[in-house]
PDB file of N, CA and C in Angstrom:
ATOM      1  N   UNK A   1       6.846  24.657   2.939  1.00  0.00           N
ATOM      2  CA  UNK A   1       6.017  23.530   2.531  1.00  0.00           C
ATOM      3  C   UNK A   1       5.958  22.530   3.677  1.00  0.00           C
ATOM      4  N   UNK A   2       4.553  22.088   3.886  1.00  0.00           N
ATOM      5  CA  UNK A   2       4.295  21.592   5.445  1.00  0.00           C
ATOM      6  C   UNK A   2       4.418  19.639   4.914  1.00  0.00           C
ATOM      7  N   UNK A   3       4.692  19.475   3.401  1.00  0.00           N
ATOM      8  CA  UNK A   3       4.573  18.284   3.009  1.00  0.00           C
ATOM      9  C   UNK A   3       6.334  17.245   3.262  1.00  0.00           C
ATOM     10  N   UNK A   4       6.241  16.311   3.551  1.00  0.00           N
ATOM     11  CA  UNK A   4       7.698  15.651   3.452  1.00  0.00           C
ATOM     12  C   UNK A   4       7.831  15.100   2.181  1.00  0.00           C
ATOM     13  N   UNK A   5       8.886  15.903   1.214  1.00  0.00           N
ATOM     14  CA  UNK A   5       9.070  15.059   0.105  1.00  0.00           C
ATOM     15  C   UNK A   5       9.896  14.012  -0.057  1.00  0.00           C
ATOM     16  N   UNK A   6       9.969  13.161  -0.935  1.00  0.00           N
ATOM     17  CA  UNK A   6      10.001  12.275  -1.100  1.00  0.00           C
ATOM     18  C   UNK A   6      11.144  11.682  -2.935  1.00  0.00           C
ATOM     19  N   UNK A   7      12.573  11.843  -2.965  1.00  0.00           N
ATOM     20  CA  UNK A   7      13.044  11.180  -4.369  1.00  0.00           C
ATOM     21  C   UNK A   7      12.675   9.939  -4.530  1.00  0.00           C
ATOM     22  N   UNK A   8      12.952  10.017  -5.597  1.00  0.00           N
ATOM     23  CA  UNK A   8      12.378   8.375  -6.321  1.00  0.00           C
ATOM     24  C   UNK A   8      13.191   7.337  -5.700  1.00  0.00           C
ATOM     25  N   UNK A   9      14.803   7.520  -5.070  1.00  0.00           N
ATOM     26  CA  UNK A   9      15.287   6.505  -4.712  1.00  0.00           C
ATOM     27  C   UNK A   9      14.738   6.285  -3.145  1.00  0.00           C
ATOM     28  N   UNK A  10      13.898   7.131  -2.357  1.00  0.00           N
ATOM     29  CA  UNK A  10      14.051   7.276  -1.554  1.00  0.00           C
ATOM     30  C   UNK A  10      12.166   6.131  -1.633  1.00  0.00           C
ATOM     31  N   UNK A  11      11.837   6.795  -2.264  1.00  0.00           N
ATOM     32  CA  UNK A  11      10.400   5.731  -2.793  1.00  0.00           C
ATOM     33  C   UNK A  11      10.166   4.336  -3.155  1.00  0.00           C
ATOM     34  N   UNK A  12      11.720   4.203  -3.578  1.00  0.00           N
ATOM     35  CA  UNK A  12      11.742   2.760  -3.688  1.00  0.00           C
ATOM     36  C   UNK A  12      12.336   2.232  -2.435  1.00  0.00           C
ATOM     37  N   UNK A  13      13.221   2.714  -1.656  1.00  0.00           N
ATOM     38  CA  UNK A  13      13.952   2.200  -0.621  1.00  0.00           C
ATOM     39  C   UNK A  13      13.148   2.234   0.311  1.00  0.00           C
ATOM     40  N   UNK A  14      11.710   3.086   0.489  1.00  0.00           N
ATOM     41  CA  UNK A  14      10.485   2.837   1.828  1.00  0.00           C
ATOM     42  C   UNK A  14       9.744   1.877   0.824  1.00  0.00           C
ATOM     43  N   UNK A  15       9.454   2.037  -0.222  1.00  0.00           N
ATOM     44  CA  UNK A  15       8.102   1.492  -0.170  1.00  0.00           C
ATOM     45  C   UNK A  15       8.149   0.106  -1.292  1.00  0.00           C
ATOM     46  N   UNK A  16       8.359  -1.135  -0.923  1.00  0.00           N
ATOM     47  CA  UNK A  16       8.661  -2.534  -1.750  1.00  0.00           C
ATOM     48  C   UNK A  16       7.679  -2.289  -2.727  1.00  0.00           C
ATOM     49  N   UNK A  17       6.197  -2.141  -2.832  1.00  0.00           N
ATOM     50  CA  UNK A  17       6.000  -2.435  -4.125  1.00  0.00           C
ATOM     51  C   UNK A  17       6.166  -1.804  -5.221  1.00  0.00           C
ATOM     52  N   UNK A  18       7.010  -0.660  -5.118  1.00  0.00           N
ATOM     53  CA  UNK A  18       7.903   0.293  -6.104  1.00  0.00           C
ATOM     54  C   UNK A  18       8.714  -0.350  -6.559  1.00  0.00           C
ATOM     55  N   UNK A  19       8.946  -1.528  -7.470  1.00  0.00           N
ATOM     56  CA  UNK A  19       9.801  -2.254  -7.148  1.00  0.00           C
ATOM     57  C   UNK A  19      11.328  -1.906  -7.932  1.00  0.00           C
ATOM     58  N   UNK A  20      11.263  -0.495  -8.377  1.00  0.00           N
ATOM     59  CA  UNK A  20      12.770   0.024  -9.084  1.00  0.00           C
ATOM     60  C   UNK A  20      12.337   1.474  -9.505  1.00  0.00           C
ATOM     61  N   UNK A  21      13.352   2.340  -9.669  1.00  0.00           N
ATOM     62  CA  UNK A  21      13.492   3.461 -10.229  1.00  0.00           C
ATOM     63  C   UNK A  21      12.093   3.999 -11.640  1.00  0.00           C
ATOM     64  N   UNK A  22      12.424   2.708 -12.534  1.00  0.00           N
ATOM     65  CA  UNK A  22      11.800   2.730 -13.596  1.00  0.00           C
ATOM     66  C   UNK A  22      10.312   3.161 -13.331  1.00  0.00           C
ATOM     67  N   UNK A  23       9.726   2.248 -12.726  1.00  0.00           N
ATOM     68  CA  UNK A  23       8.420   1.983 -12.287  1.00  0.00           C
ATOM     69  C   UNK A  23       8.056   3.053 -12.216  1.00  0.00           C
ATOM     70  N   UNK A  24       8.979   3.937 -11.007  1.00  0.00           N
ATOM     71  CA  UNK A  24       8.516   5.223 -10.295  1.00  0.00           C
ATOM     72  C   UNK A  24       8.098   6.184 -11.188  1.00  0.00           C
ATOM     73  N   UNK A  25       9.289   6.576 -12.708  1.00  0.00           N
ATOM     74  CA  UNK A  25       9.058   7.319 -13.140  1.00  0.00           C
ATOM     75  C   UNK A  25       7.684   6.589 -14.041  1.00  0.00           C
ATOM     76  N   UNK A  26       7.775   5.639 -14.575  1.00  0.00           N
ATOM     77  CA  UNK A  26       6.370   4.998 -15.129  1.00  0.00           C
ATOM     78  C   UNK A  26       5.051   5.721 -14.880  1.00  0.00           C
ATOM     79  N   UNK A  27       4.900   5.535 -13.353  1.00  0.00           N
ATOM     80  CA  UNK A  27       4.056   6.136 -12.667  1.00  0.00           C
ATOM     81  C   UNK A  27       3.648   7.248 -12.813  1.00  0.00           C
ATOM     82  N   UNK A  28       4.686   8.182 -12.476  1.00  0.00           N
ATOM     83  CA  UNK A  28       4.472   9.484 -12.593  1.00  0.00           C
ATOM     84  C   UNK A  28       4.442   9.760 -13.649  1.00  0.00           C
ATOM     85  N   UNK A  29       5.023   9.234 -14.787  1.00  0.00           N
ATOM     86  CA  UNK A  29       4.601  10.264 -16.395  1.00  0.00           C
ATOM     87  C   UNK A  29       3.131   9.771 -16.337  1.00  0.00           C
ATOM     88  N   UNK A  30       2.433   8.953 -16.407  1.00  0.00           N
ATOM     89  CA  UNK A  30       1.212   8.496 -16.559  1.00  0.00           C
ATOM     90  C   UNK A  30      -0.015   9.635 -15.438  1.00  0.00           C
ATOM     91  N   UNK A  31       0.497   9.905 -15.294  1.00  0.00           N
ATOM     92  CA  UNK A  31       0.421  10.625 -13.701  1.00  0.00           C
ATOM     93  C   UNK A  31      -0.881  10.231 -12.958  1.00  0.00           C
ATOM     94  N   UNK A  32      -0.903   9.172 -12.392  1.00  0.00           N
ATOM     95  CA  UNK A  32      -1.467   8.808 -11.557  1.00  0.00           C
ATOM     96  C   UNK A  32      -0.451   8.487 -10.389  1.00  0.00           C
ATOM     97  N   UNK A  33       0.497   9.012  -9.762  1.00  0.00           N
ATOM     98  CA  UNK A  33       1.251   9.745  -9.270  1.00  0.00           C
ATOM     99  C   UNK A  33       1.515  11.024  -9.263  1.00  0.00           C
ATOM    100  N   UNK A  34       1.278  12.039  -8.666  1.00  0.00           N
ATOM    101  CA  UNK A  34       1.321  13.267  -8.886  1.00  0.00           C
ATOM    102  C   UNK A  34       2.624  13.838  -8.123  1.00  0.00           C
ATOM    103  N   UNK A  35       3.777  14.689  -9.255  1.00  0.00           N
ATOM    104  CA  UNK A  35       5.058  14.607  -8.886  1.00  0.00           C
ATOM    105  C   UNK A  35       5.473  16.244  -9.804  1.00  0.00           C
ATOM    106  N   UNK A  36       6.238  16.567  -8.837  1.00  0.00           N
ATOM    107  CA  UNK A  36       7.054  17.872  -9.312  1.00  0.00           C
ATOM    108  C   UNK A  36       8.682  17.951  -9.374  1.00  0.00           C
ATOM    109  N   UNK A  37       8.890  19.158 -10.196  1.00  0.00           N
ATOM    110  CA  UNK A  37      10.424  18.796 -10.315  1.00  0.00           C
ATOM    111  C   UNK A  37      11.142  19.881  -9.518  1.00  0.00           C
ATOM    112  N   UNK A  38      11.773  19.630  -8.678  1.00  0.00           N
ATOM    113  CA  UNK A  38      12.236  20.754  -7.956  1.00  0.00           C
ATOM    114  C   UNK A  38      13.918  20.355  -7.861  1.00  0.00           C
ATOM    115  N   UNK A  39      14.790  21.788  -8.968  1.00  0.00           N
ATOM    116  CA  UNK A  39      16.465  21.592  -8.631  1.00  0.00           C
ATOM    117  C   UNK A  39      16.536  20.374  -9.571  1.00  0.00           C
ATOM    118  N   UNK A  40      15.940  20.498 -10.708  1.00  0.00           N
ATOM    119  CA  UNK A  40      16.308  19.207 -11.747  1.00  0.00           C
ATOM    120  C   UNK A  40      15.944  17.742 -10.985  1.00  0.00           C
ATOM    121  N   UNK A  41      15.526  17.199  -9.768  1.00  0.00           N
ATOM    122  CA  UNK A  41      14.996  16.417  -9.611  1.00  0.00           C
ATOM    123  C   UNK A  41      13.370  16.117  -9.689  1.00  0.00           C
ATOM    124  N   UNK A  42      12.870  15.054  -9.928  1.00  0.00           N
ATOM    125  CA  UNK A  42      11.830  14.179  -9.660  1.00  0.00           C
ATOM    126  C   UNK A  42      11.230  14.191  -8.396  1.00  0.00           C
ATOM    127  N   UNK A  43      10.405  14.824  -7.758  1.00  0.00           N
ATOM    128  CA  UNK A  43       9.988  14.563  -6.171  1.00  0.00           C
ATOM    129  C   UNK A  43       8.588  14.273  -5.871  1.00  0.00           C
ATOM    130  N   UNK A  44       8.219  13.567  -5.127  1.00  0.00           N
ATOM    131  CA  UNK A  44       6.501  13.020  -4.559  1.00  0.00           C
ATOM    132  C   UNK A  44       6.436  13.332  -3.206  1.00  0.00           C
ATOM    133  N   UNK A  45       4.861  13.779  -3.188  1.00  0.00           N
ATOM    134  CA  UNK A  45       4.799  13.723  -1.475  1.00  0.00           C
ATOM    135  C   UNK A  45       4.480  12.239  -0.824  1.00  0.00           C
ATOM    136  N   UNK A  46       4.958  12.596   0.220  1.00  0.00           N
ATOM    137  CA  UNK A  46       4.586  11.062   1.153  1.00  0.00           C
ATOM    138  C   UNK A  46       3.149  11.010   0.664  1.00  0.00           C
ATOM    139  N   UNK A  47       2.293  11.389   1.547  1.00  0.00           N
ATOM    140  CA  UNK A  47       1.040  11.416   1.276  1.00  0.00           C
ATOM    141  C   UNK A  47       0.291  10.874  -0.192  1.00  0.00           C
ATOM    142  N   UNK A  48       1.119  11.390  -0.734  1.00  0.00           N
ATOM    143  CA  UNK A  48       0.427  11.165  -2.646  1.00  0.00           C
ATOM    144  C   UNK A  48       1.079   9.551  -2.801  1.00  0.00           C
ATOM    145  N   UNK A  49       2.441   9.134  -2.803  1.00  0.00           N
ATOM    146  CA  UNK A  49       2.784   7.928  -2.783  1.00  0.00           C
ATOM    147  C   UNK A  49       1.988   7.040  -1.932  1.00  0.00           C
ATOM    148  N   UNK A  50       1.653   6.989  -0.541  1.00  0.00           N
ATOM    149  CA  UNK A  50       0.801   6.246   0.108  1.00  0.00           C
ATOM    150  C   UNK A  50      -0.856   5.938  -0.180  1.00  0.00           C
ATOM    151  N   UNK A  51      -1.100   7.081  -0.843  1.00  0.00           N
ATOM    152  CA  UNK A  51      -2.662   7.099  -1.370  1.00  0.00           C
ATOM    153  C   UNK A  51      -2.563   6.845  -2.611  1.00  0.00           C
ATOM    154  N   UNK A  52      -1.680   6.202  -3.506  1.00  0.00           N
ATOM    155  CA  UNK A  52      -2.001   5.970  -4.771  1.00  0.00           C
ATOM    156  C   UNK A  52      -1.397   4.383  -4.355  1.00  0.00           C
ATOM    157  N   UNK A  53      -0.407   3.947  -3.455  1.00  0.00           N
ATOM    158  CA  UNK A  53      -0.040   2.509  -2.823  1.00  0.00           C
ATOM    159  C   UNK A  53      -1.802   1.852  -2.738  1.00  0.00           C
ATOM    160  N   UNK A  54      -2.203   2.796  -1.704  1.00  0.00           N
ATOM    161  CA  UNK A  54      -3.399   2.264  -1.195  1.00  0.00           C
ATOM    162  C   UNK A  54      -4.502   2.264  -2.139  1.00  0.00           C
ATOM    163  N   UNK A  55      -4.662   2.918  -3.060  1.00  0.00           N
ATOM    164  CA  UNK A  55      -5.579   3.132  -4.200  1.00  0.00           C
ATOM    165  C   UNK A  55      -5.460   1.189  -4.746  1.00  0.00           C
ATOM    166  N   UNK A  56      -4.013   1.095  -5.198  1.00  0.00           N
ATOM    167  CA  UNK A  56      -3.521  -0.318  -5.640  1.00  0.00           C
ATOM    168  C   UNK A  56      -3.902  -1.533  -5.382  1.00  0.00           C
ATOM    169  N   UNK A  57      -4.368  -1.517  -3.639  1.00  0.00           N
ATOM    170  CA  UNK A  57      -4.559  -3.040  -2.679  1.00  0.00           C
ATOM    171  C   UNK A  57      -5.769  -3.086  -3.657  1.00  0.00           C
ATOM    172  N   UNK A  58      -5.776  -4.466  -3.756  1.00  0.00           N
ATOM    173  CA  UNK A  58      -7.544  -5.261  -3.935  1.00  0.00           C
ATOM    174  C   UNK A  58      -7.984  -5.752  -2.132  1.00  0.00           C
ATOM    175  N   UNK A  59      -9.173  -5.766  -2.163  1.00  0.00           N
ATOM    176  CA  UNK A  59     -10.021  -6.185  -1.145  1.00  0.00           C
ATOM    177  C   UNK A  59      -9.550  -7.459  -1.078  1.00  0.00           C
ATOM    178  N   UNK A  60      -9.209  -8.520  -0.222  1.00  0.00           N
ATOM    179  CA  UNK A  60      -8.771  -9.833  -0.158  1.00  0.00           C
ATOM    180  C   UNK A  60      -9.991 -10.303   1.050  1.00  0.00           C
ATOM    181  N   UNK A  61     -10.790  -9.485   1.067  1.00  0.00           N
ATOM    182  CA  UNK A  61     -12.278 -10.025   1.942  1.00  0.00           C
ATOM    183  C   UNK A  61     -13.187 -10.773   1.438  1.00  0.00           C
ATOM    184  N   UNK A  62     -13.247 -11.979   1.957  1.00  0.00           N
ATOM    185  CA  UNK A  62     -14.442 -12.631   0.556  1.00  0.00           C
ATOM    186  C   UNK A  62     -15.582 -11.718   0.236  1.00  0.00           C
ATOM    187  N   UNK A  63     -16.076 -11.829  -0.355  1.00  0.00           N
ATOM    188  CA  UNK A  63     -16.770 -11.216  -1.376  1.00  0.00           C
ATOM    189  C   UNK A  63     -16.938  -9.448  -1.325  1.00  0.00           C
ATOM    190  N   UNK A  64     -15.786  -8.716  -1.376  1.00  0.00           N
ATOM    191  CA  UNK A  64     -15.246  -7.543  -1.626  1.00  0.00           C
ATOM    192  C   UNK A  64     -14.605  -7.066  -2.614  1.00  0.00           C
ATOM    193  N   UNK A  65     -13.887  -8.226  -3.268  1.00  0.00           N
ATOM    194  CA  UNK A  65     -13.405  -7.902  -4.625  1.00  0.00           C
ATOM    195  C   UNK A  65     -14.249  -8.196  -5.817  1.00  0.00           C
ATOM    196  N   UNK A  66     -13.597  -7.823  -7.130  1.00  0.00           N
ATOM    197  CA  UNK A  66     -14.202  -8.350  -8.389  1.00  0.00           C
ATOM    198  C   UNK A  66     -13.883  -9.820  -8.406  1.00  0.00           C
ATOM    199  N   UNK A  67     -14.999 -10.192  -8.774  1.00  0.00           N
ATOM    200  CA  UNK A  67     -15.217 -11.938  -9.219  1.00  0.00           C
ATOM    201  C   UNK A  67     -14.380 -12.053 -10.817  1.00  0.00           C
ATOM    202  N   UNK A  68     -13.604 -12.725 -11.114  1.00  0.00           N
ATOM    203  CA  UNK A  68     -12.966 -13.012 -12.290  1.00  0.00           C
ATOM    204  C   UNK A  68     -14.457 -13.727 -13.232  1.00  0.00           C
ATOM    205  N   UNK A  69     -14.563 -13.362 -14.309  1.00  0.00           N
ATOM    206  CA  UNK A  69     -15.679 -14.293 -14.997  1.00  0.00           C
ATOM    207  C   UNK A  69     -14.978 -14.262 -16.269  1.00  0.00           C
ATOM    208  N   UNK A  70     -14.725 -15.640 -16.728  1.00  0.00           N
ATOM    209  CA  UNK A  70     -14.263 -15.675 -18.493  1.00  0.00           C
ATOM    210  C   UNK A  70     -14.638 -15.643 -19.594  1.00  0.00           C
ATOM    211  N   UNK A  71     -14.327 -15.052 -20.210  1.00  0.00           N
ATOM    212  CA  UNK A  71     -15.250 -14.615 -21.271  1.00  0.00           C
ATOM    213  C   UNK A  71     -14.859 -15.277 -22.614  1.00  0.00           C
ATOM    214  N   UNK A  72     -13.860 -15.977 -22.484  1.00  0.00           N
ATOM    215  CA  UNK A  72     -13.494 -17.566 -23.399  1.00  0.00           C
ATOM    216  C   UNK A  72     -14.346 -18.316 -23.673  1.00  0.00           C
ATOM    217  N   UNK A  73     -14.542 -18.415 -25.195  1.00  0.00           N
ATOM    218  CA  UNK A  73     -15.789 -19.616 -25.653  1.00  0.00           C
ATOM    219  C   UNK A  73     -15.074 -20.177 -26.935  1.00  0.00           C
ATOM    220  N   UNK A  74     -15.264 -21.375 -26.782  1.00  0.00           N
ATOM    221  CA  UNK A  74     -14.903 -22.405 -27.594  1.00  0.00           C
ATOM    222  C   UNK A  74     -15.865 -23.033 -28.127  1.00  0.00           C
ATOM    223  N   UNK A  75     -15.294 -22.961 -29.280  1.00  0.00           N
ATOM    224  CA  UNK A  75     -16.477 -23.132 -30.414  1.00  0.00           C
ATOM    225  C   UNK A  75     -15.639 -24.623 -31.144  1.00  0.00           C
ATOM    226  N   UNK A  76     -16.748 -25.472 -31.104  1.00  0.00           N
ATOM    227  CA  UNK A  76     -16.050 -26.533 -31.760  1.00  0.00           C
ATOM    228  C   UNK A  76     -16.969 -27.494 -32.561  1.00  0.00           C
TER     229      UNK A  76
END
């Protein structure tokens, strides 16, 4: 396998906005993380962790992101 894998402790200890164990597995049952179990562990590829990190960023370019609009009405 030409991929570098990756344990969950090892996912949180590179990558901060993983911000605990929990999360990780969070992630992956939901699976928008895509993760296999190999030898009774939990494992991710680099690659898949970095492209679902990067999936995460919002655009912080003005006008690249979604505009917040409220949809709160007060009725009085």
């Amino acid at each position: 396998m030409d991929k570098e894998m990756l344990t969950v402790s090892d996912v949180v200890a590179e990558f901060p906005a993983m911000r605990n164990a929990a999360a990780v597995y969070r992630v992956a049952r939901t699976g928008a993380l895509p993760s296999w179990k190999i030898a009774g562990r939990v494992v991710f590829s680099r690659a898949d962790v970095e492209a679902y990190l990067a999936g995460c960023y919002r655009s912080r370019v003005a006008g690249k992101g979604r505009k917040f609009e409220s949809k709160l009405v007060i009725a009085g």
